[in-house]
C-alpha atoms as a PDB file:
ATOM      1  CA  UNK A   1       4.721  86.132 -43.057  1.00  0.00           C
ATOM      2  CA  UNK A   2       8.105  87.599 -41.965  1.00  0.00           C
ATOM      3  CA  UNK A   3       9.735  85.474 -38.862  1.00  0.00           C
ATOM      4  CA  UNK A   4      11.693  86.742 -35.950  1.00  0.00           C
ATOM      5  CA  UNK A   5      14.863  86.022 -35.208  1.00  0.00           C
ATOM      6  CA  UNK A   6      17.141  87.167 -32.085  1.00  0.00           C
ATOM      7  CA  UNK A   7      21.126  86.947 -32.066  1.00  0.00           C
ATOM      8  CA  UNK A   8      22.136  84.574 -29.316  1.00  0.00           C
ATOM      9  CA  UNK A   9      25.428  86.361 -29.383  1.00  0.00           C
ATOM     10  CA  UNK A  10      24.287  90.187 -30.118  1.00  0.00           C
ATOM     11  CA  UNK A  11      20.652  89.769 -29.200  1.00  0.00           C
ATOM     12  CA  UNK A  12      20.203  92.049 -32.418  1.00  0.00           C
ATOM     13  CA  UNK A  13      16.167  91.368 -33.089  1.00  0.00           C
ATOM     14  CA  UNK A  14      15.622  91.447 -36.438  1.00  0.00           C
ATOM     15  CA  UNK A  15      12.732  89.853 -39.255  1.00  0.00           C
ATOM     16  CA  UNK A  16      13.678  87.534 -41.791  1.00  0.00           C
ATOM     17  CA  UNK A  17      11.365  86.139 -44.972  1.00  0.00           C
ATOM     18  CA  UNK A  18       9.543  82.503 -44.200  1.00  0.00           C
ATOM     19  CA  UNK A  19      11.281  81.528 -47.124  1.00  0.00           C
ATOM     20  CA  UNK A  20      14.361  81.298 -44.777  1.00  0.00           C
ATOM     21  CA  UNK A  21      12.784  79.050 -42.419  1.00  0.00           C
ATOM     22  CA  UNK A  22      14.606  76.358 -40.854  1.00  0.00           C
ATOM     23  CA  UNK A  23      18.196  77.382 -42.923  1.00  0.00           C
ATOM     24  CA  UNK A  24      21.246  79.203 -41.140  1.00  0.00           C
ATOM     25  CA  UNK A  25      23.200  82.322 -42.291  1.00  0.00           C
ATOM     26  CA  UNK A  26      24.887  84.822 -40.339  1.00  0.00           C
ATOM     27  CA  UNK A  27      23.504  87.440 -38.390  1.00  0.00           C
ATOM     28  CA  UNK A  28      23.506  91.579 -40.266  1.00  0.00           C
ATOM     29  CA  UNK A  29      24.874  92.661 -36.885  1.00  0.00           C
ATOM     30  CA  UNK A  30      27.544  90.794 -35.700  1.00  0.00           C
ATOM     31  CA  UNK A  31      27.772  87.915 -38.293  1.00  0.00           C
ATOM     32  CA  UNK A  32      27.653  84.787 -36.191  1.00  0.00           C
ATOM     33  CA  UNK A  33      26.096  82.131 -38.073  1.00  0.00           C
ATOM     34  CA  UNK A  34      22.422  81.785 -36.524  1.00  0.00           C
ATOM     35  CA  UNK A  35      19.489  79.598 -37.409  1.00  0.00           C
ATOM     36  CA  UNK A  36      16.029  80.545 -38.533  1.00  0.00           C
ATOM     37  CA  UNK A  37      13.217  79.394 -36.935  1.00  0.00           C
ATOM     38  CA  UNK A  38      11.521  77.023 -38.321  1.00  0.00           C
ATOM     39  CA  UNK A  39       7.533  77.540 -38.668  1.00  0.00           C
ATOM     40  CA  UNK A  40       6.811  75.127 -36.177  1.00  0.00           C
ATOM     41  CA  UNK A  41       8.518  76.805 -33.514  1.00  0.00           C
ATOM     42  CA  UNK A  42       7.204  79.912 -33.741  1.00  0.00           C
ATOM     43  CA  UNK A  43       4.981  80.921 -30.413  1.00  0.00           C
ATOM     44  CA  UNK A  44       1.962  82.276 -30.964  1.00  0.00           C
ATOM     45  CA  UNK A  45       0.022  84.081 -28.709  1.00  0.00           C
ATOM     46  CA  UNK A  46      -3.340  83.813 -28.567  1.00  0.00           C
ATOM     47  CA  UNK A  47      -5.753  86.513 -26.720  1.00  0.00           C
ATOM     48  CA  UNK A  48      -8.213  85.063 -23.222  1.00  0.00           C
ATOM     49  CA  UNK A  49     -11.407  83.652 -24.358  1.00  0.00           C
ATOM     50  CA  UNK A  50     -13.905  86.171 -22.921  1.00  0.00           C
ATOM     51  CA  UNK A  51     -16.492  83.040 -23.336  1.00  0.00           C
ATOM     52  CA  UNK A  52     -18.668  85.619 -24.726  1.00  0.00           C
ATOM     53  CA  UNK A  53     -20.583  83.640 -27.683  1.00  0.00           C
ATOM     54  CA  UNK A  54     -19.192  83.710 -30.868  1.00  0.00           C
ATOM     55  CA  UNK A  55     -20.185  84.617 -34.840  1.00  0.00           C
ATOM     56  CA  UNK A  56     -18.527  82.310 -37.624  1.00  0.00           C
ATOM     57  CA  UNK A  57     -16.012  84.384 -37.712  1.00  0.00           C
ATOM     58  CA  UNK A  58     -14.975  83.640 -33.766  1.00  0.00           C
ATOM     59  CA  UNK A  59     -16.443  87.142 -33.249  1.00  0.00           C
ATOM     60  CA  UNK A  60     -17.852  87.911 -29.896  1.00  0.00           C
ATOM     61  CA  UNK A  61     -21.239  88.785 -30.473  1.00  0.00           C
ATOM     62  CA  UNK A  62     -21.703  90.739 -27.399  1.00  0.00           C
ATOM     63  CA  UNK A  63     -19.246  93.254 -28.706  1.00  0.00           C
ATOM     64  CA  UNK A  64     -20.672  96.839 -28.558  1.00  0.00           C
ATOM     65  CA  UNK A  65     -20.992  98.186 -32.142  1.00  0.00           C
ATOM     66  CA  UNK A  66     -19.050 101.128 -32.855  1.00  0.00           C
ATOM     67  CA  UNK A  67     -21.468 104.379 -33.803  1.00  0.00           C
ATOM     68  CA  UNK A  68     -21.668 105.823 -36.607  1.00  0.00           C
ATOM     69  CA  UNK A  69     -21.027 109.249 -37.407  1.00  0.00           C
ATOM     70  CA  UNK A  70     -23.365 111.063 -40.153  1.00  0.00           C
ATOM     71  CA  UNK A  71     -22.476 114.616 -40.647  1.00  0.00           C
ATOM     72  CA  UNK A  72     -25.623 116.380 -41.659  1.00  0.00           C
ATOM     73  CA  UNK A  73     -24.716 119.636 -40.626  1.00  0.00           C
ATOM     74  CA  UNK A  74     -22.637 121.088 -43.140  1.00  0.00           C
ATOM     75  CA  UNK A  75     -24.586 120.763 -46.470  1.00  0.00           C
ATOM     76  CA  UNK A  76     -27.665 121.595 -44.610  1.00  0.00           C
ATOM     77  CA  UNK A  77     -25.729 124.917 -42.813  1.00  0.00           C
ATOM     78  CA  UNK A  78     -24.531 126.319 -46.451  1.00  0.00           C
ATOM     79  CA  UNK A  79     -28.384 125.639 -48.129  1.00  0.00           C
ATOM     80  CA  UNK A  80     -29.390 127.805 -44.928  1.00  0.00           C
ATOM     81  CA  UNK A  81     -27.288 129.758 -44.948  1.00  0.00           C
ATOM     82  CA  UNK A  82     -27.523 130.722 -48.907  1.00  0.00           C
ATOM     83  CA  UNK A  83     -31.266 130.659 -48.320  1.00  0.00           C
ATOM     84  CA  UNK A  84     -30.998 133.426 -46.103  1.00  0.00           C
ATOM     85  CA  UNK A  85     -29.064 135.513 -47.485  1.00  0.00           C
ATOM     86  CA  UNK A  86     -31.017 135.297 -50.802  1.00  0.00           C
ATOM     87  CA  UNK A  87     -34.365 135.930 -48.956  1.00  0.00           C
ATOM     88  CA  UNK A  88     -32.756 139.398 -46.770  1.00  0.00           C
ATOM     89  CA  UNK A  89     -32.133 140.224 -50.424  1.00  0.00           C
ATOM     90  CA  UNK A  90     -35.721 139.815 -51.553  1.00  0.00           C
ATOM     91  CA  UNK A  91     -36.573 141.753 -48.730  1.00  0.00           C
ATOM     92  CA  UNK A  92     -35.435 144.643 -49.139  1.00  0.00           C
ATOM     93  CA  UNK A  93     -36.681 144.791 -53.297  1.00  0.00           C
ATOM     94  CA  UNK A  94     -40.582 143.836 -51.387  1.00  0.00           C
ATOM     95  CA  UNK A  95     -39.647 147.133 -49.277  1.00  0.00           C
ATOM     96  CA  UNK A  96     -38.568 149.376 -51.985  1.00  0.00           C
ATOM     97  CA  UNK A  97     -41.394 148.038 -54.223  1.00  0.00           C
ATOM     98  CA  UNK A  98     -44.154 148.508 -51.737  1.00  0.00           C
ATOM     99  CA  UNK A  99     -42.619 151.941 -50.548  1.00  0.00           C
ATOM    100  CA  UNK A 100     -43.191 152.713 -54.149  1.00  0.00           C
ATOM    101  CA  UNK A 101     -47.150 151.298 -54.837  1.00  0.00           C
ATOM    102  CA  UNK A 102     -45.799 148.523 -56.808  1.00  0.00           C
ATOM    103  CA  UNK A 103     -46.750 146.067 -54.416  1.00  0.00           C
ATOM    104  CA  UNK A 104     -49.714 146.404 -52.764  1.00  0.00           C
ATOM    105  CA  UNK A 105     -52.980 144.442 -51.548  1.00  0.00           C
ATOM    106  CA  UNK A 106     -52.858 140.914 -52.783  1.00  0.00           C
ATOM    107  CA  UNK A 107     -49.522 141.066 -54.136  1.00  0.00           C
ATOM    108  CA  UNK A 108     -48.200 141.678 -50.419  1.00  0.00           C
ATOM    109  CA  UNK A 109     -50.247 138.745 -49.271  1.00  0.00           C
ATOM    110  CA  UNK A 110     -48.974 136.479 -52.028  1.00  0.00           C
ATOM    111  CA  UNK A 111     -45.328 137.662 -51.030  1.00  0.00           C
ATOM    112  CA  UNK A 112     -46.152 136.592 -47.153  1.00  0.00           C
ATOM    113  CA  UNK A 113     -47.780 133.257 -47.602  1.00  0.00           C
ATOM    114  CA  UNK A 114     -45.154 132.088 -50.409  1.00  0.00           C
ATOM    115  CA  UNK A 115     -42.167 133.768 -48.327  1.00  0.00           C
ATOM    116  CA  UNK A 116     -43.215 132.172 -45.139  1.00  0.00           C
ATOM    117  CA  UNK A 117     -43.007 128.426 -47.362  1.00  0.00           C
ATOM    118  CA  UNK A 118     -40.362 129.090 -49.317  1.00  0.00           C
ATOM    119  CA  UNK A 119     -37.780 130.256 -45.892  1.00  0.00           C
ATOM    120  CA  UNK A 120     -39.109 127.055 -43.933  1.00  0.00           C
ATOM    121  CA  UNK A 121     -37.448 123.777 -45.254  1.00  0.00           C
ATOM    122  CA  UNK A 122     -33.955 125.334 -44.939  1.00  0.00           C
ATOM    123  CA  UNK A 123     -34.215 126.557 -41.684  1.00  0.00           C
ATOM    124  CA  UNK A 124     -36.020 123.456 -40.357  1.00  0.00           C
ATOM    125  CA  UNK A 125     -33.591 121.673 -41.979  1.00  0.00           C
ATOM    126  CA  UNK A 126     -30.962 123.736 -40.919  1.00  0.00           C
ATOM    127  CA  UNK A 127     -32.421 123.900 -37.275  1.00  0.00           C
ATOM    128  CA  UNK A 128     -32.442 120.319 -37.004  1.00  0.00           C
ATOM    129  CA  UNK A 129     -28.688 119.903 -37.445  1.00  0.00           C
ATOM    130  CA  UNK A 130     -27.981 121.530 -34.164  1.00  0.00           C
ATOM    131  CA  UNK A 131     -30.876 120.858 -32.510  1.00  0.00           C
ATOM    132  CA  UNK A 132     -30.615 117.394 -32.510  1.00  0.00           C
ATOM    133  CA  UNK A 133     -29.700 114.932 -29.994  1.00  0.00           C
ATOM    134  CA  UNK A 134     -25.701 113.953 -31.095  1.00  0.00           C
ATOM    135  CA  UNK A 135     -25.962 110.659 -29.127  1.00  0.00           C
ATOM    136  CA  UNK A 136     -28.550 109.538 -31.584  1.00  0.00           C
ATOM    137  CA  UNK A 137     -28.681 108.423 -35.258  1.00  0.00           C
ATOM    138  CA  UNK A 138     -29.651 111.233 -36.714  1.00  0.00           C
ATOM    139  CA  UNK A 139     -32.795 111.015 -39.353  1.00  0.00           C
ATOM    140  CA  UNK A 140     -31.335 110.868 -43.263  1.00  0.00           C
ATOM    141  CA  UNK A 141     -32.672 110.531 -46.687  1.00  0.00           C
ATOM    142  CA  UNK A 142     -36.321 110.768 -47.534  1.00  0.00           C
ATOM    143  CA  UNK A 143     -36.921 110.384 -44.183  1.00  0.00           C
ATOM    144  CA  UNK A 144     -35.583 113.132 -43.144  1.00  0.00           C
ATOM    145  CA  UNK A 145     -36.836 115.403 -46.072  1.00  0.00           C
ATOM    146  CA  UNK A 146     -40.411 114.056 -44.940  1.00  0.00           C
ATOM    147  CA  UNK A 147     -40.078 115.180 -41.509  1.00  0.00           C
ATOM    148  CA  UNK A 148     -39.145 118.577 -42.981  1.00  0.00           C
ATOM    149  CA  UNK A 149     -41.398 119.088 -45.033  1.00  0.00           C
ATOM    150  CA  UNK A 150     -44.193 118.258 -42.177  1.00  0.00           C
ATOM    151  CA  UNK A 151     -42.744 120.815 -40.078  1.00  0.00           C
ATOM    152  CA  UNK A 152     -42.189 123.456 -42.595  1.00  0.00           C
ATOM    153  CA  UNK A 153     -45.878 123.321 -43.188  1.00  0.00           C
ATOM    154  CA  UNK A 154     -46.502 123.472 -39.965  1.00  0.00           C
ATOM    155  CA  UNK A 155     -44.630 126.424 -38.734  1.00  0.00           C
ATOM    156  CA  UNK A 156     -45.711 128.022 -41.701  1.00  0.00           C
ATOM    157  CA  UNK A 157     -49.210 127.757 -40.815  1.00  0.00           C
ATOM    158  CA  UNK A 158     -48.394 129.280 -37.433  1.00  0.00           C
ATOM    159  CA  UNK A 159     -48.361 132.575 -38.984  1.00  0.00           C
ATOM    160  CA  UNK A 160     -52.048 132.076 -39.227  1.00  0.00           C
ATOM    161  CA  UNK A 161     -52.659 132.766 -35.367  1.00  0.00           C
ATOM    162  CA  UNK A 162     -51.131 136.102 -35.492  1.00  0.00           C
ATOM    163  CA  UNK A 163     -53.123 136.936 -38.741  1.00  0.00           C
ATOM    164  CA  UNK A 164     -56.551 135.672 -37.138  1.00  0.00           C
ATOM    165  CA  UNK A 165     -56.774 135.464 -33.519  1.00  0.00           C
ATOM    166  CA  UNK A 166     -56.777 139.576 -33.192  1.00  0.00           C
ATOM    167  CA  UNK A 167     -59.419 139.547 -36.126  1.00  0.00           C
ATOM    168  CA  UNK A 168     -61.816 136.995 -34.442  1.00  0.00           C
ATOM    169  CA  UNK A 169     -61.241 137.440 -30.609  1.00  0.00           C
ATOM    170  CA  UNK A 170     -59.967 141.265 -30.406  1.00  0.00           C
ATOM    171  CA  UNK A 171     -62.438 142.433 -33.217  1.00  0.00           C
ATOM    172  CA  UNK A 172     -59.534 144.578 -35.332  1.00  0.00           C
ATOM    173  CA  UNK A 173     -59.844 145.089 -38.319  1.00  0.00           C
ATOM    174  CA  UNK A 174     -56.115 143.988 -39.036  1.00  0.00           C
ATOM    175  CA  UNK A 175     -53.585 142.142 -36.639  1.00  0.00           C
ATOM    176  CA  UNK A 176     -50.949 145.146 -37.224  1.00  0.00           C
ATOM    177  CA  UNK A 177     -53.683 147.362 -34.955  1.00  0.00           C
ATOM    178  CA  UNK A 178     -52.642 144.869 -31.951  1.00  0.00           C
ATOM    179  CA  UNK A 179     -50.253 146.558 -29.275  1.00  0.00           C
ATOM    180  CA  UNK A 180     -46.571 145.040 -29.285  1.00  0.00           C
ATOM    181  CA  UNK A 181     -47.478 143.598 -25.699  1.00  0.00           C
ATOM    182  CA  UNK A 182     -50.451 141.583 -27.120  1.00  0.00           C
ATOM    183  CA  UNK A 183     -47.841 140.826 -30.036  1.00  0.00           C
ATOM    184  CA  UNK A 184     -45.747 139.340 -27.743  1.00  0.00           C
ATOM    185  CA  UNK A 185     -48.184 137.463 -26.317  1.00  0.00           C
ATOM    186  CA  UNK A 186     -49.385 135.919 -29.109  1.00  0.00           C
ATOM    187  CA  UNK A 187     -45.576 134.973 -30.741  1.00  0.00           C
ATOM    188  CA  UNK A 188     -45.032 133.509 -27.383  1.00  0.00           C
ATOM    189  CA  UNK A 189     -48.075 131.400 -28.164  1.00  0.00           C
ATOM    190  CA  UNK A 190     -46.842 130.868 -31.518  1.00  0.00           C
ATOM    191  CA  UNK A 191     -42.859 129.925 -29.768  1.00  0.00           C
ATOM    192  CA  UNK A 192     -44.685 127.143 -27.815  1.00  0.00           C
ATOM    193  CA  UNK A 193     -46.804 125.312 -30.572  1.00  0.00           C
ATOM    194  CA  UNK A 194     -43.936 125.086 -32.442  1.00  0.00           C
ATOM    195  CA  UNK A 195     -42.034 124.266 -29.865  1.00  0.00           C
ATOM    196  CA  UNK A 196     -44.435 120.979 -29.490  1.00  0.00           C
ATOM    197  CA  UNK A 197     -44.458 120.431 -33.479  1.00  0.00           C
ATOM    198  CA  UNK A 198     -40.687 120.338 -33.491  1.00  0.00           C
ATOM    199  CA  UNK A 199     -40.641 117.747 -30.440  1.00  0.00           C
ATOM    200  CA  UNK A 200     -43.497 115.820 -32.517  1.00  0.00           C
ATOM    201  CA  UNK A 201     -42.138 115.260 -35.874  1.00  0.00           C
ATOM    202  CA  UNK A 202     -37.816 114.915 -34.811  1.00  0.00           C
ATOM    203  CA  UNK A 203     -38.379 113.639 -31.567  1.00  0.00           C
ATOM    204  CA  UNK A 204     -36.695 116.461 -29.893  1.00  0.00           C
ATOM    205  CA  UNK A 205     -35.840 117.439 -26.204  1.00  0.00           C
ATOM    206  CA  UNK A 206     -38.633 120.284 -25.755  1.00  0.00           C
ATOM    207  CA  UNK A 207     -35.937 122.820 -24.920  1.00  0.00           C
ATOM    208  CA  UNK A 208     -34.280 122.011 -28.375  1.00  0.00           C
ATOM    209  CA  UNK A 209     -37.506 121.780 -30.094  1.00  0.00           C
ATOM    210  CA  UNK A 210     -37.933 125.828 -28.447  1.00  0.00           C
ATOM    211  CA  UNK A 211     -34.449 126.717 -30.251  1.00  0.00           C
ATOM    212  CA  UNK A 212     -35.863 124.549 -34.012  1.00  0.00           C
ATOM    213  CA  UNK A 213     -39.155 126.270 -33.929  1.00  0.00           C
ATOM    214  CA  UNK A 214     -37.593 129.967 -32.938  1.00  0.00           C
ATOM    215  CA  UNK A 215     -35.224 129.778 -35.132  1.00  0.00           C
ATOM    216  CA  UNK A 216     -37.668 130.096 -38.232  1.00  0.00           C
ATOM    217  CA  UNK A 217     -39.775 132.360 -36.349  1.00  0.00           C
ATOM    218  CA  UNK A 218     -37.082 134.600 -35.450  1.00  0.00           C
ATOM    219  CA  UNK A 219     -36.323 135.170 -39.021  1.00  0.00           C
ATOM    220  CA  UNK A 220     -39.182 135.337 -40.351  1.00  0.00           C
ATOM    221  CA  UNK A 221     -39.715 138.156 -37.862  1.00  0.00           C
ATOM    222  CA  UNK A 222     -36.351 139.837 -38.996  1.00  0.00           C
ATOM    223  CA  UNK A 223     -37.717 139.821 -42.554  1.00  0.00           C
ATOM    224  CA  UNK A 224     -41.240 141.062 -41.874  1.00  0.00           C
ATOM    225  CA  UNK A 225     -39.074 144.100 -40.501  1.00  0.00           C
ATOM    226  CA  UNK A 226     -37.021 144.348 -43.434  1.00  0.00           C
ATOM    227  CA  UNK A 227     -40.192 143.974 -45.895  1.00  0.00           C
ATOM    228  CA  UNK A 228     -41.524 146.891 -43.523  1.00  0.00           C
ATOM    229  CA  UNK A 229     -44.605 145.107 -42.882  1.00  0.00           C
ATOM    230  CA  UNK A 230     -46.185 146.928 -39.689  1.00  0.00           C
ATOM    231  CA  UNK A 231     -46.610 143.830 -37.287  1.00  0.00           C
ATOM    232  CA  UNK A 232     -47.743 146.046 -34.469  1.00  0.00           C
ATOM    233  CA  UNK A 233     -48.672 149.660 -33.186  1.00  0.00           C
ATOM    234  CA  UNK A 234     -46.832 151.342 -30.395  1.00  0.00           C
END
């Protein structure tokens, strides 16, 4: 460990090797013959005992841990984002193939129910990453991927109100016959309990768990538009 030395002549400060400890030579600056330190007079000093307890190590236990930061925003973000772009893209070949009576009936249903799946883990997963509260751990690993799959099932399902509540309680004979007022009514519905589902399974403020839930809502709306599947009449 490299000693310090001072000039008593210059006052030049300089470091010199422990091997040197104890012997004289003269000083780089001004050459006046100076000697080293020997180990035994070097002062050390030592920081105030908090008299906080201590670890083995003559760590303070008490001391706050440091947090960690896990970034889980940027893989998640590009999987969205690729996810998204992909499915606009599979929209618009579900519009130009039902526009031309390739896709009909139970094919369209088929496209709904596996479209509404398919979009949901990225955008959960994707909503969670800015949803989430920063000044907590955030959830990683198959834990997370467990949570997201819950609520991807979940918000899936939700599509099932708008498909059977104006069946069963409005008597239509399908939910497109609903008026966009009653629409709104019943996404608003649909906002909420996923709202509560978000809060549920990440443990969310409820006002983020409005912005996780809407978020796949939203675009699943924008693609049911792009599809051209009538959601409502005028």
């Amino acid at each position: 460990m490299p000693i310090q030395v001072t000039c008593p002549k210059c006052l030049k400060r300089f470091q010199v090797s422990d091997h040197f400890a104890g012997k004289t030579g003269p000083c780089p600056n001004c050459k006046e013959q100076i000697k080293v330190p020997d180990k035994s007079e070097e002062v050390v000093i030592h920081a105030p005992d908090d008299g906080a307890p201590k670890d083995r190590s003559g760590r303070s236990v008490l001391k706050p841990l440091k947090r960690k930061e896990t970034d889980v925003t940027r893989k998640g973000l590009l999987l969205s984002g690729a996810a998204i772009l992909v499915a606009f893209g599979l929209a618009f070949v579900v519009r130009y193939m039902s526009g031309s009576g390739d896709l009909s009936g139970g094919g369209l249903l088929v496209v709904k129910v596996v479209g509404a799946l398919l979009l949901a883990p990225p955008l959960v997963w994707a909503g969670y990453t800015f949803a989430r509260d920063s000044e907590l751990a955030p959830y990683v690993g198959p834990d997370l991927r467990n949570r997201v799959l819950i609520l991807s099932v979940i918000l899936a399902a939700l599509w099932l109100v708008y498909a059977f509540i104006p069946s069963y309680v409005m008597e239509l004979d399908s939910a497109s016959e609903m008026s966009y007022v009653v629409f709104g009514v019943i996404f608003s519905i649909m906002l909420v309990m996923g709202a509560f589902a978000s809060v549920g399974t990440f443990e969310l403020e409820f006002l983020n768990g409005l912005v996780h839930a809407g978020l796949y809502l939203l675009v699943t709306l924008a693609l049911a538009v792009v599809c051209g599947f009538q959601l409502a009449t005028g």
